[in-house]
PDB file of N, CA and C in Angstrom:
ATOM      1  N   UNK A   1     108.792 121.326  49.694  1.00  0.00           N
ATOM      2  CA  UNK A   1     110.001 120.779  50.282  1.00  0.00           C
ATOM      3  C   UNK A   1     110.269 121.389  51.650  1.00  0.00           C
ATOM      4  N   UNK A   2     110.309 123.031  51.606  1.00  0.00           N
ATOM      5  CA  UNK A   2     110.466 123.284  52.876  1.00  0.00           C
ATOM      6  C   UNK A   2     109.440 123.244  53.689  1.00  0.00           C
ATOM      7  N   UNK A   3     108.068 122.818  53.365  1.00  0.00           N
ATOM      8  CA  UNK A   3     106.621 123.001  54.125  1.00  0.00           C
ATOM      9  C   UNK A   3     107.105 121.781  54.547  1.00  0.00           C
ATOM     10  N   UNK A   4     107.419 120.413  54.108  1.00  0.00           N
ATOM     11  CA  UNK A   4     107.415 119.152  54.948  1.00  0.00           C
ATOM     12  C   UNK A   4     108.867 118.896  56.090  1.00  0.00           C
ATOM     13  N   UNK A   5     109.527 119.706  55.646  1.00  0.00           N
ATOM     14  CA  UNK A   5     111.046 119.536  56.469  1.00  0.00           C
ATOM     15  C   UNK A   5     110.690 121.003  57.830  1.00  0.00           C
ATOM     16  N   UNK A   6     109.795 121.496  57.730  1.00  0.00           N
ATOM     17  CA  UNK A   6     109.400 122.661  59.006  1.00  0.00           C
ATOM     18  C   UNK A   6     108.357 121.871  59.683  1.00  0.00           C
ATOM     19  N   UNK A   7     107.709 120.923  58.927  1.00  0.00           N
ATOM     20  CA  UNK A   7     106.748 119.997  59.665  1.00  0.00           C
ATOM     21  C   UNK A   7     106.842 118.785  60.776  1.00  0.00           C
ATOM     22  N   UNK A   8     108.295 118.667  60.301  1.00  0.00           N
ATOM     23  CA  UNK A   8     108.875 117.380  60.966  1.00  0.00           C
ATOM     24  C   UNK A   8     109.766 117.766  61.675  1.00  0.00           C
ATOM     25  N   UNK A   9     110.157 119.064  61.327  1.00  0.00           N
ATOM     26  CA  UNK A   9     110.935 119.267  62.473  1.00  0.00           C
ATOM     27  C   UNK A   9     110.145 120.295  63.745  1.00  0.00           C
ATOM     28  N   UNK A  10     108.806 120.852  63.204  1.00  0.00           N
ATOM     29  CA  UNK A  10     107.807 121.147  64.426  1.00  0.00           C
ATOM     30  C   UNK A  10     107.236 120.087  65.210  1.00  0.00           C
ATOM     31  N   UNK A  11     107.065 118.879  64.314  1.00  0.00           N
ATOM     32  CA  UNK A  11     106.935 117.434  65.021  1.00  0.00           C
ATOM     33  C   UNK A  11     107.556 117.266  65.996  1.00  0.00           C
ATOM     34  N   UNK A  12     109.150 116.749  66.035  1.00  0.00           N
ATOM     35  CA  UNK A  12     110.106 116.892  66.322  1.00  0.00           C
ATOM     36  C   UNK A  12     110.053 117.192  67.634  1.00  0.00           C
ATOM     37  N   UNK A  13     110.083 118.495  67.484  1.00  0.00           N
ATOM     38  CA  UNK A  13     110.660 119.700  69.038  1.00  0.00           C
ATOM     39  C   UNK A  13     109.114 119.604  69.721  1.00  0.00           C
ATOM     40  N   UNK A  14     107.913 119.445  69.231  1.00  0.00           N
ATOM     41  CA  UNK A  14     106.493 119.120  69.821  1.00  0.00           C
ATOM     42  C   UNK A  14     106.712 117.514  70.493  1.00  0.00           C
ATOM     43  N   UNK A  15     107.048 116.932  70.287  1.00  0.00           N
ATOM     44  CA  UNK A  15     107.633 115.631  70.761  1.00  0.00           C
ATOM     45  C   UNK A  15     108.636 115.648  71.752  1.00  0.00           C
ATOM     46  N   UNK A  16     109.379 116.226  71.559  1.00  0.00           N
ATOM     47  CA  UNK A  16     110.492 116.628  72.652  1.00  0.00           C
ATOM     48  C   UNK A  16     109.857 117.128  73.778  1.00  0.00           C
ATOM     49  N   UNK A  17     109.185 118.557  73.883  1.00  0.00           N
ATOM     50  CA  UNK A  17     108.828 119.117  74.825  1.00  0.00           C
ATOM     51  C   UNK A  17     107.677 118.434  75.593  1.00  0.00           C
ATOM     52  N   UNK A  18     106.841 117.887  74.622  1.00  0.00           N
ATOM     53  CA  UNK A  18     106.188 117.139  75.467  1.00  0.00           C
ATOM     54  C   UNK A  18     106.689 115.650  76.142  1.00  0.00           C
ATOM     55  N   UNK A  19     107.883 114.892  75.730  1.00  0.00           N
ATOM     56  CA  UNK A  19     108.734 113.980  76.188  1.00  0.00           C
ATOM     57  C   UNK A  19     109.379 114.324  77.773  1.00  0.00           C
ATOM     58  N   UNK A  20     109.547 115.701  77.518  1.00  0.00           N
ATOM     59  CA  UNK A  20     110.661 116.531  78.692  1.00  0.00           C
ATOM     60  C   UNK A  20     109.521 117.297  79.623  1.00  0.00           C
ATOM     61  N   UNK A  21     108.577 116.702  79.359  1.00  0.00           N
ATOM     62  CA  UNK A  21     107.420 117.433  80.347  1.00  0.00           C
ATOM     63  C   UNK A  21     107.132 116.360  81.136  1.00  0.00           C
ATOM     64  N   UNK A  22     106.884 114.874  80.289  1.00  0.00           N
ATOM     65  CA  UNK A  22     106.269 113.622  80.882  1.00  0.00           C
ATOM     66  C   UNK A  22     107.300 113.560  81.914  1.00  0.00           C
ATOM     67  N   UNK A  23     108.688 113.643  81.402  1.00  0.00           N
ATOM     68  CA  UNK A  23     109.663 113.141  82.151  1.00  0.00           C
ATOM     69  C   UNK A  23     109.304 113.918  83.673  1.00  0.00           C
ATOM     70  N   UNK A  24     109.499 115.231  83.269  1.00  0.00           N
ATOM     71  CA  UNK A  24     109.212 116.504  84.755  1.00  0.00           C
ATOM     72  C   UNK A  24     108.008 115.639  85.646  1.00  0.00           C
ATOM     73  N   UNK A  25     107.201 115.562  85.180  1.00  0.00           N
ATOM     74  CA  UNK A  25     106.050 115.331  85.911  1.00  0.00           C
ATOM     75  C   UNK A  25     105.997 113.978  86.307  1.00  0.00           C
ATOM     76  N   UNK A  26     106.624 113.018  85.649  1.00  0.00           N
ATOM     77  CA  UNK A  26     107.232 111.920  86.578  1.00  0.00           C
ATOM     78  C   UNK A  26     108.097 112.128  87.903  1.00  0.00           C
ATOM     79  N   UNK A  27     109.076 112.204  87.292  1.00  0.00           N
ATOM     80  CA  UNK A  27     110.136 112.583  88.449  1.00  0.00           C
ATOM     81  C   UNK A  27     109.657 113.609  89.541  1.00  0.00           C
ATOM     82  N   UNK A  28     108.861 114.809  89.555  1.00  0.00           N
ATOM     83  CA  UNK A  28     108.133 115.289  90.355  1.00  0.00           C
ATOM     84  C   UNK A  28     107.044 114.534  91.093  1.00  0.00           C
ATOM     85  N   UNK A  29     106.482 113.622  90.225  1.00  0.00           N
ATOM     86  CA  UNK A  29     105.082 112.521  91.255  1.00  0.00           C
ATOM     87  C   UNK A  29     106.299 111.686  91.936  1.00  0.00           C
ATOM     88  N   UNK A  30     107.548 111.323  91.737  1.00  0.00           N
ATOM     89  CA  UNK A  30     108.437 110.247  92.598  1.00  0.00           C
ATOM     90  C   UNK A  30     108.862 111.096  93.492  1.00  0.00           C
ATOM     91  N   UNK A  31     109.264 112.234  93.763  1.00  0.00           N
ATOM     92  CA  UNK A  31     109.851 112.674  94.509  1.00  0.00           C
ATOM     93  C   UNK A  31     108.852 113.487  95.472  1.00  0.00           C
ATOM     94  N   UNK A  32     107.558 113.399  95.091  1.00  0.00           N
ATOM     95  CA  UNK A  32     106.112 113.741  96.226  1.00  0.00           C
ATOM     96  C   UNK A  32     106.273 112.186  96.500  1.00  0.00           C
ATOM     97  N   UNK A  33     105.993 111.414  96.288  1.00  0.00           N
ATOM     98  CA  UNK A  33     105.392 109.826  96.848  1.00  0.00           C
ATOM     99  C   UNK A  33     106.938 109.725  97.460  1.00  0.00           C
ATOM    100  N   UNK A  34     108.133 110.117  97.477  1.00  0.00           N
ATOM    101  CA  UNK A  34     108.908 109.719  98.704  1.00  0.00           C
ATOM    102  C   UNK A  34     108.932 110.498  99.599  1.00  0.00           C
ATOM    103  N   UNK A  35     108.670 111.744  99.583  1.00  0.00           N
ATOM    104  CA  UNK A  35     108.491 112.486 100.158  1.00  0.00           C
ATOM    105  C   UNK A  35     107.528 111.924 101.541  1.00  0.00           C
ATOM    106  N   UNK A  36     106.289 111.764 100.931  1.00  0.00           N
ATOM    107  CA  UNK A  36     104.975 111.350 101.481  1.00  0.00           C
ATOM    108  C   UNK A  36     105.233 109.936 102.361  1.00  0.00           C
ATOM    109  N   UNK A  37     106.342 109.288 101.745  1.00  0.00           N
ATOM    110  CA  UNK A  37     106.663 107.855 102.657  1.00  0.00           C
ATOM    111  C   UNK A  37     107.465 108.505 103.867  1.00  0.00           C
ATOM    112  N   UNK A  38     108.539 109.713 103.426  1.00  0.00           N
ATOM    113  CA  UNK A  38     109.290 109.509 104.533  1.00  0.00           C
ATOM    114  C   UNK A  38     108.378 110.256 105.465  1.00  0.00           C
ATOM    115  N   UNK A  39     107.596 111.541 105.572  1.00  0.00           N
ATOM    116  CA  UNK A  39     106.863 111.767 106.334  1.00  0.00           C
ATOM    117  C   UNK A  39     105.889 110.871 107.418  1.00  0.00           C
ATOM    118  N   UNK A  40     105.151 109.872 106.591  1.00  0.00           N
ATOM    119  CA  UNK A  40     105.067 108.829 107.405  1.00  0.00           C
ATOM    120  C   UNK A  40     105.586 107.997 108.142  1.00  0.00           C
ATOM    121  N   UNK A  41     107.081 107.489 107.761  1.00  0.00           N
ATOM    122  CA  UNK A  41     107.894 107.107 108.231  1.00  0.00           C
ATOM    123  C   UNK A  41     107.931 107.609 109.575  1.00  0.00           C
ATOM    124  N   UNK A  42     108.470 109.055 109.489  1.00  0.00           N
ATOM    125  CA  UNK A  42     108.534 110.050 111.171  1.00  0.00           C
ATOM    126  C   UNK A  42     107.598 110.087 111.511  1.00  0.00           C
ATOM    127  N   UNK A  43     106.336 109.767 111.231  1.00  0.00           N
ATOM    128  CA  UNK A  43     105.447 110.393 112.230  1.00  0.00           C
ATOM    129  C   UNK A  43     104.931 108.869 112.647  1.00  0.00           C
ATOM    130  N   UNK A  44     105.619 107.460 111.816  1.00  0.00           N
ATOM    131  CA  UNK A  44     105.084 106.575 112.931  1.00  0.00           C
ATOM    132  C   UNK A  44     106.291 106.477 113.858  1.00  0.00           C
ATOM    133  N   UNK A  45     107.788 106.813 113.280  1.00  0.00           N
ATOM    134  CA  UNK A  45     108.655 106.820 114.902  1.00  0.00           C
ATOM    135  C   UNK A  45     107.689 107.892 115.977  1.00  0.00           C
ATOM    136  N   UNK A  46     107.795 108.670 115.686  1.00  0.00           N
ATOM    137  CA  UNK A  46     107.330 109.748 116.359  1.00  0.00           C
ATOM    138  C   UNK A  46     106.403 109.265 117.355  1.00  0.00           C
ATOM    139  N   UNK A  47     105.332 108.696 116.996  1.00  0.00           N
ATOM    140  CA  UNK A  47     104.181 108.076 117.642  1.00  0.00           C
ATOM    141  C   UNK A  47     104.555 107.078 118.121  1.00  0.00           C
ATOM    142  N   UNK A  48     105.577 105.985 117.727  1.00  0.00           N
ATOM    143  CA  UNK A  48     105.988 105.108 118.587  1.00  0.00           C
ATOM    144  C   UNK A  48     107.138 105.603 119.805  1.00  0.00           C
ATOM    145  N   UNK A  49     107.639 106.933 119.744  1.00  0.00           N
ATOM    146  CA  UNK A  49     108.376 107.452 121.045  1.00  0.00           C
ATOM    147  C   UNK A  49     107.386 107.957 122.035  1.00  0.00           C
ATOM    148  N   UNK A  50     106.342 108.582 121.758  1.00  0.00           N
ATOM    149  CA  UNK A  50     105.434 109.170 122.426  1.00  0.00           C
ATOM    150  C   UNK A  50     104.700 108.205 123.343  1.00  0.00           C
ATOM    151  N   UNK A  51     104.375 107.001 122.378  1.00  0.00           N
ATOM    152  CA  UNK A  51     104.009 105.662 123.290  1.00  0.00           C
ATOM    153  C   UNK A  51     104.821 105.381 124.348  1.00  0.00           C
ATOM    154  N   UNK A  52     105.671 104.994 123.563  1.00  0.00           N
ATOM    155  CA  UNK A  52     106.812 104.504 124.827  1.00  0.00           C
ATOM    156  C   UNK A  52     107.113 105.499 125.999  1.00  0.00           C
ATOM    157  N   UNK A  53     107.160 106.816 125.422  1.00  0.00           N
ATOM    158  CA  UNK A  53     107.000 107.532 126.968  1.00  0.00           C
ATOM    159  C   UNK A  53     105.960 107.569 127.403  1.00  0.00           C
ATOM    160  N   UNK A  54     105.222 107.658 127.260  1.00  0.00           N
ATOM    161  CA  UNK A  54     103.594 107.465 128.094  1.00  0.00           C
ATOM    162  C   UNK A  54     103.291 106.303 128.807  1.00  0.00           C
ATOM    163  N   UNK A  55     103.940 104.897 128.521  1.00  0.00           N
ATOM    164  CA  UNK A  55     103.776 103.321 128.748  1.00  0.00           C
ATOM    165  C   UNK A  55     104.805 103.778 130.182  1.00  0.00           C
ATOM    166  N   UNK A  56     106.399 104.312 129.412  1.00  0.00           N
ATOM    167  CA  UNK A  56     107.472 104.342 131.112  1.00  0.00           C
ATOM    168  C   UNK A  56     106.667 105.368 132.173  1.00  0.00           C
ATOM    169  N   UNK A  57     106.047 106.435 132.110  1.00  0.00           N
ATOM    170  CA  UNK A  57     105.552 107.266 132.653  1.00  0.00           C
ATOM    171  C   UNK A  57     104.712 106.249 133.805  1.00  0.00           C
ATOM    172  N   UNK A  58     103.663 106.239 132.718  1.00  0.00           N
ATOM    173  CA  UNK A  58     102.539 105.282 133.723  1.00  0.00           C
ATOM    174  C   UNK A  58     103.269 104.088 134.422  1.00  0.00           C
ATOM    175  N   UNK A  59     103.792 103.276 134.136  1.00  0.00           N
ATOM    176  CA  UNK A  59     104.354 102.400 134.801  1.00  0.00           C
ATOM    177  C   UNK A  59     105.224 102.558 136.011  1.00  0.00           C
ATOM    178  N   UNK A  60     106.302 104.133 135.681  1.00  0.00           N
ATOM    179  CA  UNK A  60     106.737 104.402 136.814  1.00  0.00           C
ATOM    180  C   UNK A  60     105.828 105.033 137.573  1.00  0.00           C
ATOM    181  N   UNK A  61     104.758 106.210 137.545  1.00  0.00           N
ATOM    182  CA  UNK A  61     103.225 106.198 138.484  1.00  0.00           C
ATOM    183  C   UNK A  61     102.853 104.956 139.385  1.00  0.00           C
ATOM    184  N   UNK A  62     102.928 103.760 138.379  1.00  0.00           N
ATOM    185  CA  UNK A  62     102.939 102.665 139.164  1.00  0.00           C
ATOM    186  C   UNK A  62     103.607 101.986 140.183  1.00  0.00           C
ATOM    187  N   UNK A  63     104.494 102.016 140.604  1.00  0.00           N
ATOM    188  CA  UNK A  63     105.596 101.697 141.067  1.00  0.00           C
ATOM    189  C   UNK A  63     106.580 100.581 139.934  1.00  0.00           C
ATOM    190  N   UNK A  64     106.153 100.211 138.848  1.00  0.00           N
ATOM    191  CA  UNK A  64     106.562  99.454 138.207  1.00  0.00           C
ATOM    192  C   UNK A  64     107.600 100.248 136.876  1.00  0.00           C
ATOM    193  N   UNK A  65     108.662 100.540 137.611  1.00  0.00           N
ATOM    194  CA  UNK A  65     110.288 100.938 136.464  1.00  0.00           C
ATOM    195  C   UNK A  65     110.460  99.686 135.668  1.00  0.00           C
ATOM    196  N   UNK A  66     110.279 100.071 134.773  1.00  0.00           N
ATOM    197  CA  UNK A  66     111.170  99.409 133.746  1.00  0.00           C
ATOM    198  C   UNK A  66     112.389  99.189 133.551  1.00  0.00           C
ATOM    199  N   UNK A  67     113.292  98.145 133.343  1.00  0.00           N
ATOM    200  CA  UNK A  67     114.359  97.999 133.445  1.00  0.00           C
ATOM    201  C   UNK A  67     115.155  98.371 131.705  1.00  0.00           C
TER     202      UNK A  67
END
């Protein structure tokens, strides 16, 4: 009686912890993969400011200002 009621309840809490682990390691892979978007995110503004100053640069070299 008590061998099957220590069994199910080692079941139980073995189920749990591994439930509350999946969960961790989800929510940890979502919060790397947004992570990883927003980084990209800045580094294509980033690269698109750098353009754009390099495009006004040369152009004003040129005599050609941008309005």
């Amino acid at each position: 009686m008590y061998e099957s009621t220590f069994r199910i309840l080692t079941g139980l809490f073995v189920t749990a912890v591994g439930g509350a682990l999946l969960y961790v390691s989800v929510v940890a892979g979502a919060a790397v993969l947004l992570l990883g978007v927003a980084v990209l995110l800045v580094g294509c503004v980033a690269r698109g400011v750098v353009d754009a100053t390099f495009e006004i640069e040369a152009r004003r070299r040129n005599g050609d200002v941008p309005t």
